[in-house]
C-alpha atoms as a PDB file:
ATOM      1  CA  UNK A   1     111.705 118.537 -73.621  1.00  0.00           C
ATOM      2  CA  UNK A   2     114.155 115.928 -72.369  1.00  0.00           C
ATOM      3  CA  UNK A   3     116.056 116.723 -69.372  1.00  0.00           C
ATOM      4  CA  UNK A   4     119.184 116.715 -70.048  1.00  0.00           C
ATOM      5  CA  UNK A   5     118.094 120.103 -71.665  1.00  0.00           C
ATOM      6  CA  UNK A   6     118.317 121.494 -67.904  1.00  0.00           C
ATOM      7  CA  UNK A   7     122.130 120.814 -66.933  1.00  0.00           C
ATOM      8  CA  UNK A   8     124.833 122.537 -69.039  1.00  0.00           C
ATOM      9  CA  UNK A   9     127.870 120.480 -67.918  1.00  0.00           C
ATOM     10  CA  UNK A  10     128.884 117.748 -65.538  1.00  0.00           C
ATOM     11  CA  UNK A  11     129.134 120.759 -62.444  1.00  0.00           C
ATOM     12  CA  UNK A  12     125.787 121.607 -62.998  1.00  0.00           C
ATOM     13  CA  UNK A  13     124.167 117.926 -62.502  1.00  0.00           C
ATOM     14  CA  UNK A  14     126.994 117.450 -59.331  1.00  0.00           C
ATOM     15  CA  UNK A  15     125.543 120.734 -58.045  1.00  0.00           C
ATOM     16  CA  UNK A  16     121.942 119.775 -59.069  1.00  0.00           C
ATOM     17  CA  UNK A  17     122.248 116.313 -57.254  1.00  0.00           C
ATOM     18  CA  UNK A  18     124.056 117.669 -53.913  1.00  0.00           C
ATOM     19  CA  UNK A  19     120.649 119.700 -53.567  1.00  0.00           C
ATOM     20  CA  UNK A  20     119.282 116.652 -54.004  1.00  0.00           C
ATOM     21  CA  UNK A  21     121.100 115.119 -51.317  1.00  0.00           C
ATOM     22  CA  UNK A  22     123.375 113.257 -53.094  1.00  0.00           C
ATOM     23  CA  UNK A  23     127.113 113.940 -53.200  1.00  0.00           C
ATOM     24  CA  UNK A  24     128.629 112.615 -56.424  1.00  0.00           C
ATOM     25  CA  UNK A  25     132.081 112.937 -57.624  1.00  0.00           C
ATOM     26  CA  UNK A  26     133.419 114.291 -60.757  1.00  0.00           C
ATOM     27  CA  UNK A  27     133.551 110.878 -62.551  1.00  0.00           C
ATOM     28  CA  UNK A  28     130.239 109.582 -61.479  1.00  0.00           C
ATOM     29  CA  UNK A  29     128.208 113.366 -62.317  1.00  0.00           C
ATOM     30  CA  UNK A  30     130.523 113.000 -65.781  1.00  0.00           C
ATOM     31  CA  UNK A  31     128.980 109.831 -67.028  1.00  0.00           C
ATOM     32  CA  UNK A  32     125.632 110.475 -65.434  1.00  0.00           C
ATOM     33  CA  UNK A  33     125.590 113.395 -67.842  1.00  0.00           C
ATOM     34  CA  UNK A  34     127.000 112.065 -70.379  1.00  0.00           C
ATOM     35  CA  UNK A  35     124.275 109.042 -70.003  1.00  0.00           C
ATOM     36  CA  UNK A  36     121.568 111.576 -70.694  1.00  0.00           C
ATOM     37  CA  UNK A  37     123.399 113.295 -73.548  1.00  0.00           C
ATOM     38  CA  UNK A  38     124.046 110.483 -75.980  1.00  0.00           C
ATOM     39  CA  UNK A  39     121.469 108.434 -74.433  1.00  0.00           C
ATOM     40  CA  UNK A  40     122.676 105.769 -73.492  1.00  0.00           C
ATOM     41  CA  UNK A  41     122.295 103.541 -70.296  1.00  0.00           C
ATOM     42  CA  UNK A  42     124.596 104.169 -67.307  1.00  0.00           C
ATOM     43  CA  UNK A  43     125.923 100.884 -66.091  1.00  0.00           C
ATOM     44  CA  UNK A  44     126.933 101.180 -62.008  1.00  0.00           C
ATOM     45  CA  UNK A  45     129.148  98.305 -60.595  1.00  0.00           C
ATOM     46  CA  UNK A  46     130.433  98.460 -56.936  1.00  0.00           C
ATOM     47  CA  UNK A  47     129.758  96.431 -53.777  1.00  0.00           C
ATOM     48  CA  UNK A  48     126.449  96.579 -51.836  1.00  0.00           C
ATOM     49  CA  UNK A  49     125.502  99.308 -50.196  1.00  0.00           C
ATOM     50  CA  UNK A  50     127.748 101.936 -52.176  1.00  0.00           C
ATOM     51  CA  UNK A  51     125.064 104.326 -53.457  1.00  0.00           C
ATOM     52  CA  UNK A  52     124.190 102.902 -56.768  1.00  0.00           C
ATOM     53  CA  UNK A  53     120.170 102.660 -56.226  1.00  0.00           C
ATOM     54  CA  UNK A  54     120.391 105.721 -54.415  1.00  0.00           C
ATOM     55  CA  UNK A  55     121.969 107.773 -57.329  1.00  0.00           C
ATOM     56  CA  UNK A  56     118.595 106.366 -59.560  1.00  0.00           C
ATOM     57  CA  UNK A  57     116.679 107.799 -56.809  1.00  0.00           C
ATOM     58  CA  UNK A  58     118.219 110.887 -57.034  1.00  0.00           C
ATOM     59  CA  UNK A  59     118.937 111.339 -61.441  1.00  0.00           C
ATOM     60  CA  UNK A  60     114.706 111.331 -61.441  1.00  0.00           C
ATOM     61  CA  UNK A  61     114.546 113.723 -58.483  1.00  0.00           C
ATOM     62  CA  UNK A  62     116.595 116.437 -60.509  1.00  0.00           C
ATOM     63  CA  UNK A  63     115.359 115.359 -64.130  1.00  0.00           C
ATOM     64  CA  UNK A  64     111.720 115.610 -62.892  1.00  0.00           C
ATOM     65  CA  UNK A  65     111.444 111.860 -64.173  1.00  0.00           C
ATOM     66  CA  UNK A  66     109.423 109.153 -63.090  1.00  0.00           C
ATOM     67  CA  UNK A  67     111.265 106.373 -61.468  1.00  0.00           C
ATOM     68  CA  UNK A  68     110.337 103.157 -62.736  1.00  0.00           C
ATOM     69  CA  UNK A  69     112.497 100.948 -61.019  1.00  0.00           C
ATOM     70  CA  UNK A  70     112.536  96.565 -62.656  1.00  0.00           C
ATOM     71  CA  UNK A  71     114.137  94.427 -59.376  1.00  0.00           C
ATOM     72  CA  UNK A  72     115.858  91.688 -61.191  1.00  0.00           C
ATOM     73  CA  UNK A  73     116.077  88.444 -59.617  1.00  0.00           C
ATOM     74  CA  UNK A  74     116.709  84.709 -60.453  1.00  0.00           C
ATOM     75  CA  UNK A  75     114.385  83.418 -63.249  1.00  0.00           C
ATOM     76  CA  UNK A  76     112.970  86.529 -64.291  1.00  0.00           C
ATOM     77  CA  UNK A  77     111.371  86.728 -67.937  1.00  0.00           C
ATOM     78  CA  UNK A  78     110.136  89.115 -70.219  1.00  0.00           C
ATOM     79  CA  UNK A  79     106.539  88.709 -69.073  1.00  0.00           C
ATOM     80  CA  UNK A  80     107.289  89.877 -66.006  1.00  0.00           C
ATOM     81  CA  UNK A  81     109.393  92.745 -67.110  1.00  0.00           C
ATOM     82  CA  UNK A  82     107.468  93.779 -70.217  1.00  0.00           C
ATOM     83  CA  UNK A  83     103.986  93.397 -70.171  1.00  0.00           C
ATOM     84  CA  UNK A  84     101.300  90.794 -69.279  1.00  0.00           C
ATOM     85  CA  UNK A  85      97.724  90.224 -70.098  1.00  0.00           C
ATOM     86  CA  UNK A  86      95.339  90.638 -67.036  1.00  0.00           C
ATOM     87  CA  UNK A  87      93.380  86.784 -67.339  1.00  0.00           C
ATOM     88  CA  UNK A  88      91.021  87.005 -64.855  1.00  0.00           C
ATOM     89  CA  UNK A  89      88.905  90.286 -66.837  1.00  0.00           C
ATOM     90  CA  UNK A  90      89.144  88.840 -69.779  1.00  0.00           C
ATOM     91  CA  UNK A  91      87.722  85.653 -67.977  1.00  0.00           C
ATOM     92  CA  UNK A  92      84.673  88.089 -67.040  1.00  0.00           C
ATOM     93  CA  UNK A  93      84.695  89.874 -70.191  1.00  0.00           C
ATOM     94  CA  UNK A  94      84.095  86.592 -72.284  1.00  0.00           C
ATOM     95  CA  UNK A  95      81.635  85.513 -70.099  1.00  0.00           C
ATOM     96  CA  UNK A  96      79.594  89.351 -69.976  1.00  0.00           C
ATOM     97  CA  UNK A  97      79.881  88.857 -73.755  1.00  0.00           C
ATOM     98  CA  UNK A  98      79.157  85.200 -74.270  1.00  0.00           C
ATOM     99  CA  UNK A  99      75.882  85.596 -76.393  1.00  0.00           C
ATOM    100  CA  UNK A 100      77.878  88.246 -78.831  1.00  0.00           C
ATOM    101  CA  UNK A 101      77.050  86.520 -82.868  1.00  0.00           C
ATOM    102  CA  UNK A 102      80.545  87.951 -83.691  1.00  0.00           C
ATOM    103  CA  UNK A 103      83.050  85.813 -82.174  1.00  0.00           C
ATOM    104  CA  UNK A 104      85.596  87.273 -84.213  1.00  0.00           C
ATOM    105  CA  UNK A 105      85.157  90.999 -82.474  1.00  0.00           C
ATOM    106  CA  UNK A 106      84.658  89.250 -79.154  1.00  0.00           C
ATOM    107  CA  UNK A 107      88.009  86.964 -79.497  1.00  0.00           C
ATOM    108  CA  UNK A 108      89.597  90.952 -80.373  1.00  0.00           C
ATOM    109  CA  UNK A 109      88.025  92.398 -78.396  1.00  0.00           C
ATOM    110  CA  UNK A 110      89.760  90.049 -75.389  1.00  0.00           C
ATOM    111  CA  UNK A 111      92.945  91.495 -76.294  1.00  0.00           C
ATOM    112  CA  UNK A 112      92.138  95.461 -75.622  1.00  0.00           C
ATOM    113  CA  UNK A 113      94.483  97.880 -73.973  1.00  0.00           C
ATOM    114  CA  UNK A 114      92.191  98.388 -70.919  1.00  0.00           C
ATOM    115  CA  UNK A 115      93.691  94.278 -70.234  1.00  0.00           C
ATOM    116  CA  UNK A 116      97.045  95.287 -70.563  1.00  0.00           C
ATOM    117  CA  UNK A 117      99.050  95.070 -67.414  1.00  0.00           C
ATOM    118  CA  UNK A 118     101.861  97.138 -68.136  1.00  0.00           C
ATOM    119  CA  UNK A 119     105.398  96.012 -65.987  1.00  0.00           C
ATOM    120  CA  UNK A 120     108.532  98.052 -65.211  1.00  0.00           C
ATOM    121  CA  UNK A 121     109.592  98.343 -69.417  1.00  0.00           C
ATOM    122  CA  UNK A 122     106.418  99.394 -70.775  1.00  0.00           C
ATOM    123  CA  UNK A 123     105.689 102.143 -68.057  1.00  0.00           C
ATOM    124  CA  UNK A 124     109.043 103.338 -68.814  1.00  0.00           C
ATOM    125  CA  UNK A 125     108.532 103.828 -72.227  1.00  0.00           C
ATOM    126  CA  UNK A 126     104.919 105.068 -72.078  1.00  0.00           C
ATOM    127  CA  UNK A 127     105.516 107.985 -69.682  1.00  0.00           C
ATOM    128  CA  UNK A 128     108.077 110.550 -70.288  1.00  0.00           C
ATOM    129  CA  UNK A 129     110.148 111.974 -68.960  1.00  0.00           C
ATOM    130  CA  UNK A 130     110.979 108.327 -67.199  1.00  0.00           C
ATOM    131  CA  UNK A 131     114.269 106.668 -65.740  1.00  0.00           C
ATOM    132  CA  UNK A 132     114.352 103.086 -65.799  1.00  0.00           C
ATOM    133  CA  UNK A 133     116.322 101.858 -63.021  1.00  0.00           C
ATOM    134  CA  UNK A 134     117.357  97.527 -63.594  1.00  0.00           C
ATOM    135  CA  UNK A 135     118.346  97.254 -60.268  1.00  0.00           C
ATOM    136  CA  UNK A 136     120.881  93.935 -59.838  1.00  0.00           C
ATOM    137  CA  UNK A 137     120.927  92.909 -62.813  1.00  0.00           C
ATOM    138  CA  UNK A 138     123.451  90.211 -61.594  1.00  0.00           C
ATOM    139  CA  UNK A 139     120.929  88.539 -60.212  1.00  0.00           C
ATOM    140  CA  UNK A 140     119.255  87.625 -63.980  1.00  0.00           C
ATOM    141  CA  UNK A 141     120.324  85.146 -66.035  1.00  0.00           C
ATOM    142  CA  UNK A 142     121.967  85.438 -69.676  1.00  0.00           C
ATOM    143  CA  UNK A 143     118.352  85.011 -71.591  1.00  0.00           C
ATOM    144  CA  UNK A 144     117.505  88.541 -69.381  1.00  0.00           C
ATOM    145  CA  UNK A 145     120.268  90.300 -70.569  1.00  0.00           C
ATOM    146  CA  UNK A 146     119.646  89.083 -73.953  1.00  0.00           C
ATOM    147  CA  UNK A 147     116.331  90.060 -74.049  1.00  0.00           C
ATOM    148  CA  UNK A 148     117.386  93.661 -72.657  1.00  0.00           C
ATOM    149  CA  UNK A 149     119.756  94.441 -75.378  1.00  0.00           C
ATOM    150  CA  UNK A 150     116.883  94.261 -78.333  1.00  0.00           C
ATOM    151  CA  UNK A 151     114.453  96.248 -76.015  1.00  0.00           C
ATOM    152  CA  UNK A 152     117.219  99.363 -74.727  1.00  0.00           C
ATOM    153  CA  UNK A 153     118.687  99.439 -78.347  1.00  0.00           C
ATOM    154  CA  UNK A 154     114.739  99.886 -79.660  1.00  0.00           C
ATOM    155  CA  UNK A 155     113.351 101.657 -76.990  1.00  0.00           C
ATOM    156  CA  UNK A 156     109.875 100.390 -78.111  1.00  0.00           C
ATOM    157  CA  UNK A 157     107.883  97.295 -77.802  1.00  0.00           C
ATOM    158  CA  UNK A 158     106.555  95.215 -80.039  1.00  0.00           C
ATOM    159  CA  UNK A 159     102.909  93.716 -78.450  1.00  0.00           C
ATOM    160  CA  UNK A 160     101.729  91.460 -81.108  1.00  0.00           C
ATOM    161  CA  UNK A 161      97.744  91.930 -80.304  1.00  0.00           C
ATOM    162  CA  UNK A 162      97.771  96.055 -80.470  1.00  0.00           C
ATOM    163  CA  UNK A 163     101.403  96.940 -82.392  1.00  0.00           C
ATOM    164  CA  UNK A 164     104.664  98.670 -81.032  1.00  0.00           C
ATOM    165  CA  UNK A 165     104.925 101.204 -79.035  1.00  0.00           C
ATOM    166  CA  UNK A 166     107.847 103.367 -79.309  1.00  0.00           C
ATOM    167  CA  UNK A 167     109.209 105.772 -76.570  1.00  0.00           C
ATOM    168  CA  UNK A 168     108.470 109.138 -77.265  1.00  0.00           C
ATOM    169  CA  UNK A 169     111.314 110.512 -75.156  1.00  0.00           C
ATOM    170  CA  UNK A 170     113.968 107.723 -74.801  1.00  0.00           C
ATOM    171  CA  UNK A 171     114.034 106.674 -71.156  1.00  0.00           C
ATOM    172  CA  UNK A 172     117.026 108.099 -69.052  1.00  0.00           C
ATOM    173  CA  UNK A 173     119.100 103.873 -68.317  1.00  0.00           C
ATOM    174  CA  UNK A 174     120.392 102.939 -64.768  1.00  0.00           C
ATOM    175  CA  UNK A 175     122.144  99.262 -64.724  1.00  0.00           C
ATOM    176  CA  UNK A 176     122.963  98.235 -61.313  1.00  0.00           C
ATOM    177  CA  UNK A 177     125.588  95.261 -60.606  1.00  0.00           C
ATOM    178  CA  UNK A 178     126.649  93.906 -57.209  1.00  0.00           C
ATOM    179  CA  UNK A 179     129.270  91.758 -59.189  1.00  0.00           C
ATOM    180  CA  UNK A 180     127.959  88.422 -57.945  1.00  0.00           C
ATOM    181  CA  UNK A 181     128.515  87.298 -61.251  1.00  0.00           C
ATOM    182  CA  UNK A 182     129.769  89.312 -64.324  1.00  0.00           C
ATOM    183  CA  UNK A 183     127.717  90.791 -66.820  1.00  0.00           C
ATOM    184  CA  UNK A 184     128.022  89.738 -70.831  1.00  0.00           C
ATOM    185  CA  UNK A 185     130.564  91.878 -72.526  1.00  0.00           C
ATOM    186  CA  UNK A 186     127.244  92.495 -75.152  1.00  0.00           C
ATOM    187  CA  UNK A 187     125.534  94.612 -72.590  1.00  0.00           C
ATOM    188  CA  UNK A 188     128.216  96.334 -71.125  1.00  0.00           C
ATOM    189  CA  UNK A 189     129.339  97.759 -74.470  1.00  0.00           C
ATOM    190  CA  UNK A 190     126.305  99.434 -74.993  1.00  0.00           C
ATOM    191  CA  UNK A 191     126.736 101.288 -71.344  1.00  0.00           C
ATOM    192  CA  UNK A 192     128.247 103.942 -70.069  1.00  0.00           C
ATOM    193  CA  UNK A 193     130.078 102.072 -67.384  1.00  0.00           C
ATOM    194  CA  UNK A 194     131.005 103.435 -63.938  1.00  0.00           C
ATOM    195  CA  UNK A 195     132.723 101.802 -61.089  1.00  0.00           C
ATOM    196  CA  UNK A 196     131.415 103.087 -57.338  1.00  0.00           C
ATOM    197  CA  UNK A 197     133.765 102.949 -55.023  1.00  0.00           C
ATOM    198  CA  UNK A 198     133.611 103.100 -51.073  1.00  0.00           C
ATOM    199  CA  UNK A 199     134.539 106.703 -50.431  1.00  0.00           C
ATOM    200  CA  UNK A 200     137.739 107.698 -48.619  1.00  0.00           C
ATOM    201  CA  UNK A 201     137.461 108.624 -44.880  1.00  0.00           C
ATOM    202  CA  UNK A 202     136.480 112.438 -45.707  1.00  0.00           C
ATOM    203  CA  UNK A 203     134.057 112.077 -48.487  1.00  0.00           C
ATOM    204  CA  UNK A 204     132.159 109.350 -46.216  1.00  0.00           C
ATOM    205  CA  UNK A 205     132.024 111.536 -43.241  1.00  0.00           C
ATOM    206  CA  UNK A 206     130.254 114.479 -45.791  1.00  0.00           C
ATOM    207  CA  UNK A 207     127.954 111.960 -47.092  1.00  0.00           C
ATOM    208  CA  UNK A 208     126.957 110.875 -43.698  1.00  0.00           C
ATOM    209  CA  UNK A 209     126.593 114.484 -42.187  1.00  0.00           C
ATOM    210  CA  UNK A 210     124.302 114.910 -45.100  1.00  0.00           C
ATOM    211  CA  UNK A 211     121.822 111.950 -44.362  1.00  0.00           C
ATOM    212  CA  UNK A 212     122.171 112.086 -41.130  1.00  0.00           C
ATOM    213  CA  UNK A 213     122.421 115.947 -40.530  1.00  0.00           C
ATOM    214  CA  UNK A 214     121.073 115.821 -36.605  1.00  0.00           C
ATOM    215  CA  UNK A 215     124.054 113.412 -35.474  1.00  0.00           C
ATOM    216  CA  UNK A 216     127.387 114.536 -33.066  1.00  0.00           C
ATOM    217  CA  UNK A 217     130.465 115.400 -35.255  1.00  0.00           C
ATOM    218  CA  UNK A 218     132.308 113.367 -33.254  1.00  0.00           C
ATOM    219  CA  UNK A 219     129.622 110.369 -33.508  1.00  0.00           C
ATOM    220  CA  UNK A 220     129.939 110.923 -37.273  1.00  0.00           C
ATOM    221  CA  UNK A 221     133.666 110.975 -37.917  1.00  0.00           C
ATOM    222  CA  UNK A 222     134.035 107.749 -35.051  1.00  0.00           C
ATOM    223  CA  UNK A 223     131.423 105.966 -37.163  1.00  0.00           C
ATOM    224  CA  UNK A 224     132.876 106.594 -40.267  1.00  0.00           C
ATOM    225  CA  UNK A 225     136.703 105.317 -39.057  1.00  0.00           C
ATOM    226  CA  UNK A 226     134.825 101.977 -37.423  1.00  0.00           C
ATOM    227  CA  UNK A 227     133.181 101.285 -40.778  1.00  0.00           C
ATOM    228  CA  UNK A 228     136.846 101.481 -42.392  1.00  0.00           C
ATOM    229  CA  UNK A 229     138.293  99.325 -40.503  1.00  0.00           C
ATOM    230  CA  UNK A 230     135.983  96.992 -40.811  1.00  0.00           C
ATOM    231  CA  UNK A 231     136.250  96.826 -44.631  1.00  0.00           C
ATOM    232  CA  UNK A 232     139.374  95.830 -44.146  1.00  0.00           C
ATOM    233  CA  UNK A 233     138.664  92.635 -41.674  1.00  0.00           C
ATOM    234  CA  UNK A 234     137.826  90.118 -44.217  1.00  0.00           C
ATOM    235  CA  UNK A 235     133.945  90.061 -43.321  1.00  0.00           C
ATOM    236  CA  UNK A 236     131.414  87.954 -45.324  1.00  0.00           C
ATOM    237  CA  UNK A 237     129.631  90.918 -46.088  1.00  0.00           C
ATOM    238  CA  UNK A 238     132.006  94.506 -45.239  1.00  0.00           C
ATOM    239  CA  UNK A 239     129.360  97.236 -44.704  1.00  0.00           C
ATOM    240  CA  UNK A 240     128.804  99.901 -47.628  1.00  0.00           C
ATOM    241  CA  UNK A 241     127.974 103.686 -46.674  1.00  0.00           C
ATOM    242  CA  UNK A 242     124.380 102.428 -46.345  1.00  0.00           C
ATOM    243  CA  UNK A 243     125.511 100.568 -43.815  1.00  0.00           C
ATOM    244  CA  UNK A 244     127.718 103.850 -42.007  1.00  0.00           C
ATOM    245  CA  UNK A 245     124.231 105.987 -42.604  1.00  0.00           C
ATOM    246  CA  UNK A 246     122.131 103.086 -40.692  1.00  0.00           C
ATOM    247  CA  UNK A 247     124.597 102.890 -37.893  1.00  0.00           C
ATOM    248  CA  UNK A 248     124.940 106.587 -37.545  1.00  0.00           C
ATOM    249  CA  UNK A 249     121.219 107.259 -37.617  1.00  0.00           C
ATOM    250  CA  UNK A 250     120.813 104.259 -34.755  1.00  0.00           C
ATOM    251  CA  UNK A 251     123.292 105.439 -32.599  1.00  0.00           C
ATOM    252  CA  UNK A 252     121.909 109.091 -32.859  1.00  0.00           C
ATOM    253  CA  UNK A 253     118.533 107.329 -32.167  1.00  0.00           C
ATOM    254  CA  UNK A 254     119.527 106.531 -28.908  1.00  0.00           C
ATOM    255  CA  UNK A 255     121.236 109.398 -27.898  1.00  0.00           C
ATOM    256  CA  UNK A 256     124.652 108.503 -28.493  1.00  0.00           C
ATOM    257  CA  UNK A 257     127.630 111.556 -28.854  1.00  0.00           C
ATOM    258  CA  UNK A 258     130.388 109.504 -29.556  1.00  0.00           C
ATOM    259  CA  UNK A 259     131.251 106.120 -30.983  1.00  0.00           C
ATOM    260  CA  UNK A 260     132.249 103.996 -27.595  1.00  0.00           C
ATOM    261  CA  UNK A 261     132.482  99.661 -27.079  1.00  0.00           C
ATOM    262  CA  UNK A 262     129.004  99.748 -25.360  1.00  0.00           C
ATOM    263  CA  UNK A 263     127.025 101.453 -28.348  1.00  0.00           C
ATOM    264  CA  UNK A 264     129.238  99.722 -30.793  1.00  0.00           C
ATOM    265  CA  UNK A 265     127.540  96.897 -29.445  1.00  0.00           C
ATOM    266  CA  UNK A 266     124.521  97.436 -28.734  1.00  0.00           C
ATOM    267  CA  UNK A 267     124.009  98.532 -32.655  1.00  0.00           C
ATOM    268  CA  UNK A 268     125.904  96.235 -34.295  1.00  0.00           C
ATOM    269  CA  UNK A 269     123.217  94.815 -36.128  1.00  0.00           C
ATOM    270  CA  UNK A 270     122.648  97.983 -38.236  1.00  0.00           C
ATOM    271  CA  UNK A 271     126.262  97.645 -39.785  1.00  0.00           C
ATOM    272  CA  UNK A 272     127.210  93.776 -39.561  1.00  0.00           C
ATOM    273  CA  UNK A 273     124.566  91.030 -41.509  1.00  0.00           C
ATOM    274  CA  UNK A 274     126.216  87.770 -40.744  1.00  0.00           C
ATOM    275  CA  UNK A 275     126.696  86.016 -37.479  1.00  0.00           C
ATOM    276  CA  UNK A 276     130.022  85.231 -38.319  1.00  0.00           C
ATOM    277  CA  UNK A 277     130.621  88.520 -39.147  1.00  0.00           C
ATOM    278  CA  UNK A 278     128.976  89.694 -35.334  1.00  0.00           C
ATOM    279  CA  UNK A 279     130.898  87.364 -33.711  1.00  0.00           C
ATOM    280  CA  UNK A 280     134.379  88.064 -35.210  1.00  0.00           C
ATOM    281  CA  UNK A 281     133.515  91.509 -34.485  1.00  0.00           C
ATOM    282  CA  UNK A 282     132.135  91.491 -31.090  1.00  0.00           C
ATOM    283  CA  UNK A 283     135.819  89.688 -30.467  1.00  0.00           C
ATOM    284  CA  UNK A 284     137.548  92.241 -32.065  1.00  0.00           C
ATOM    285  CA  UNK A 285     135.699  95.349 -31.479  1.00  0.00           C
ATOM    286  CA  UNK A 286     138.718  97.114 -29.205  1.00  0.00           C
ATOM    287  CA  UNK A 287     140.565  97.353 -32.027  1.00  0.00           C
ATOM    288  CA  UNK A 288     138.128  98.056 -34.368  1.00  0.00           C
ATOM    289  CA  UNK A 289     137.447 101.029 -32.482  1.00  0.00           C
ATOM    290  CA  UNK A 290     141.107 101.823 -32.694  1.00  0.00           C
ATOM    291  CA  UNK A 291     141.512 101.075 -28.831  1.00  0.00           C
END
């Protein structure tokens, strides 16, 4: 059974992934339903930090899939997101076998499943219910995304020793995109595409309250105006709601009731990444505050 079978309508996945303790809204739960209904991947684009790996995280929580998440990077191949052979046992295995008269079975016999090292995009595909989370894809080059459009349209693949192997259940697609560069047109037309947004002032402050469920009101809400204005300062790097949870969960960590200069501070580090940024801030951080 696939498990989309378990939501009726966009409400029902929203509702199923706030018990999951994620708080969607009504366009993101709309395409990550319709994602699993016409199967087809979901592509999330949005600025660090915004919730996009975390949604993943929570799709195979409330699917009862297994996450199978492929970190892209610079220079990553198909080897290394497929499948690769595991050389050192067959190493051993010719040499255990060395005196075998049939050299034909034995060269075969090199190229058994039990010396398959299955990556991300085979495990996907072999285990089911799955999602596949490509997390920054960005980060790949155009031969990647090339080489991902014949395997998501296919949902199989083809290993030339031992034959294809086809998905038995379709695997349920997460894309992720900081934007560092854009993505071909090609892949994004065979998405579901979704833009994440930071969240306003009041959907921030629920998200917050929800991962961080132990901190002051007061610490939440002054945490969650900081972190606005500091999206607006022109920072290297502006911090994403990751960024308000870590800061939160820090200053709640040390005891902290209310946002002040002193704690601001003192914690920076959880919500700024640059030393430019720190500085700039630490210069500002009156009116950050809204002092």
């Amino acid at each position: 059974m696939q498990p989309v079978a378990e939501f009726a309508d966009p409400a029902a996945l929203a509702a199923a992934l706030d018990s999951a303790g994620y708080l969607p809204d009504t366009g993101l739960a709309t395409g990550a339903y319709l994602a699993m209904r016409m199967h087809r991947p979901l592509f999330l684009e949005g600025d660090p930090g915004v919730g996009k790996t975390a949604l993943a995280h929570a799709l195979a929580t409330v699917t009862g899939s297994t996450l199978v998440r492929l970190q892209c990077y610079e220079g990553i191949d198909a080897s290394q997101a497929l499948y690769d052979w595991d050389f050192p046992r067959q190493i051993l295995h010719l040499r255990a076998a060395a005196d075998t008269e049939d050299r034909g079975a034995l060269e075969a016999s090199l190229y058994d499943r039990r010396f398959l090292v299955a990556r991300p995009i085979l495990r996907a595909i072999e285990h089911s219910p799955s999602l596949l989370l490509i997390d920054e894809i960005d980060r790949a080059d155009d031969e990647f995304e090339a080489f991902l459009l014949e395997v998501l349209a296919d949902n199989a693949v083809t290993i030339p020793e031992l034959g294809t192997i086809v998905a038995a259940t379709p695997p349920l697609v997460v894309i992720t995109s900081n934007r560092t560069r854009e993505v071909h047109d090609a892949l994004k037309r065979r998405c579901l595409y979704h833009w994440l947004p930071n969240p306003d002032f009041a959907r921030e402050v629920a998200i917050v309250r929800r991962r961080v469920p132990q901190a002051a009101a007061e610490l939440v809400e002054g945490v969650a105006a900081a972190v606005a204005r500091l999206r607006k300062a022109n920072l290297l790097k502006p911090p994403g709601i990751a960024e308000t949870i870590d800061w939160t969960q820090a200053l709640h960590v040390l005891g902290a009731r209310r946002l002040d200069a002193a704690s601001a501070e003192a914690t920076l580090g959880a919500a700024v990444k640059y030393r430019e940024d720190v500085i700039r801030v630490q210069r500002e951080l009156a009116s950050l505050l809204g002092g």
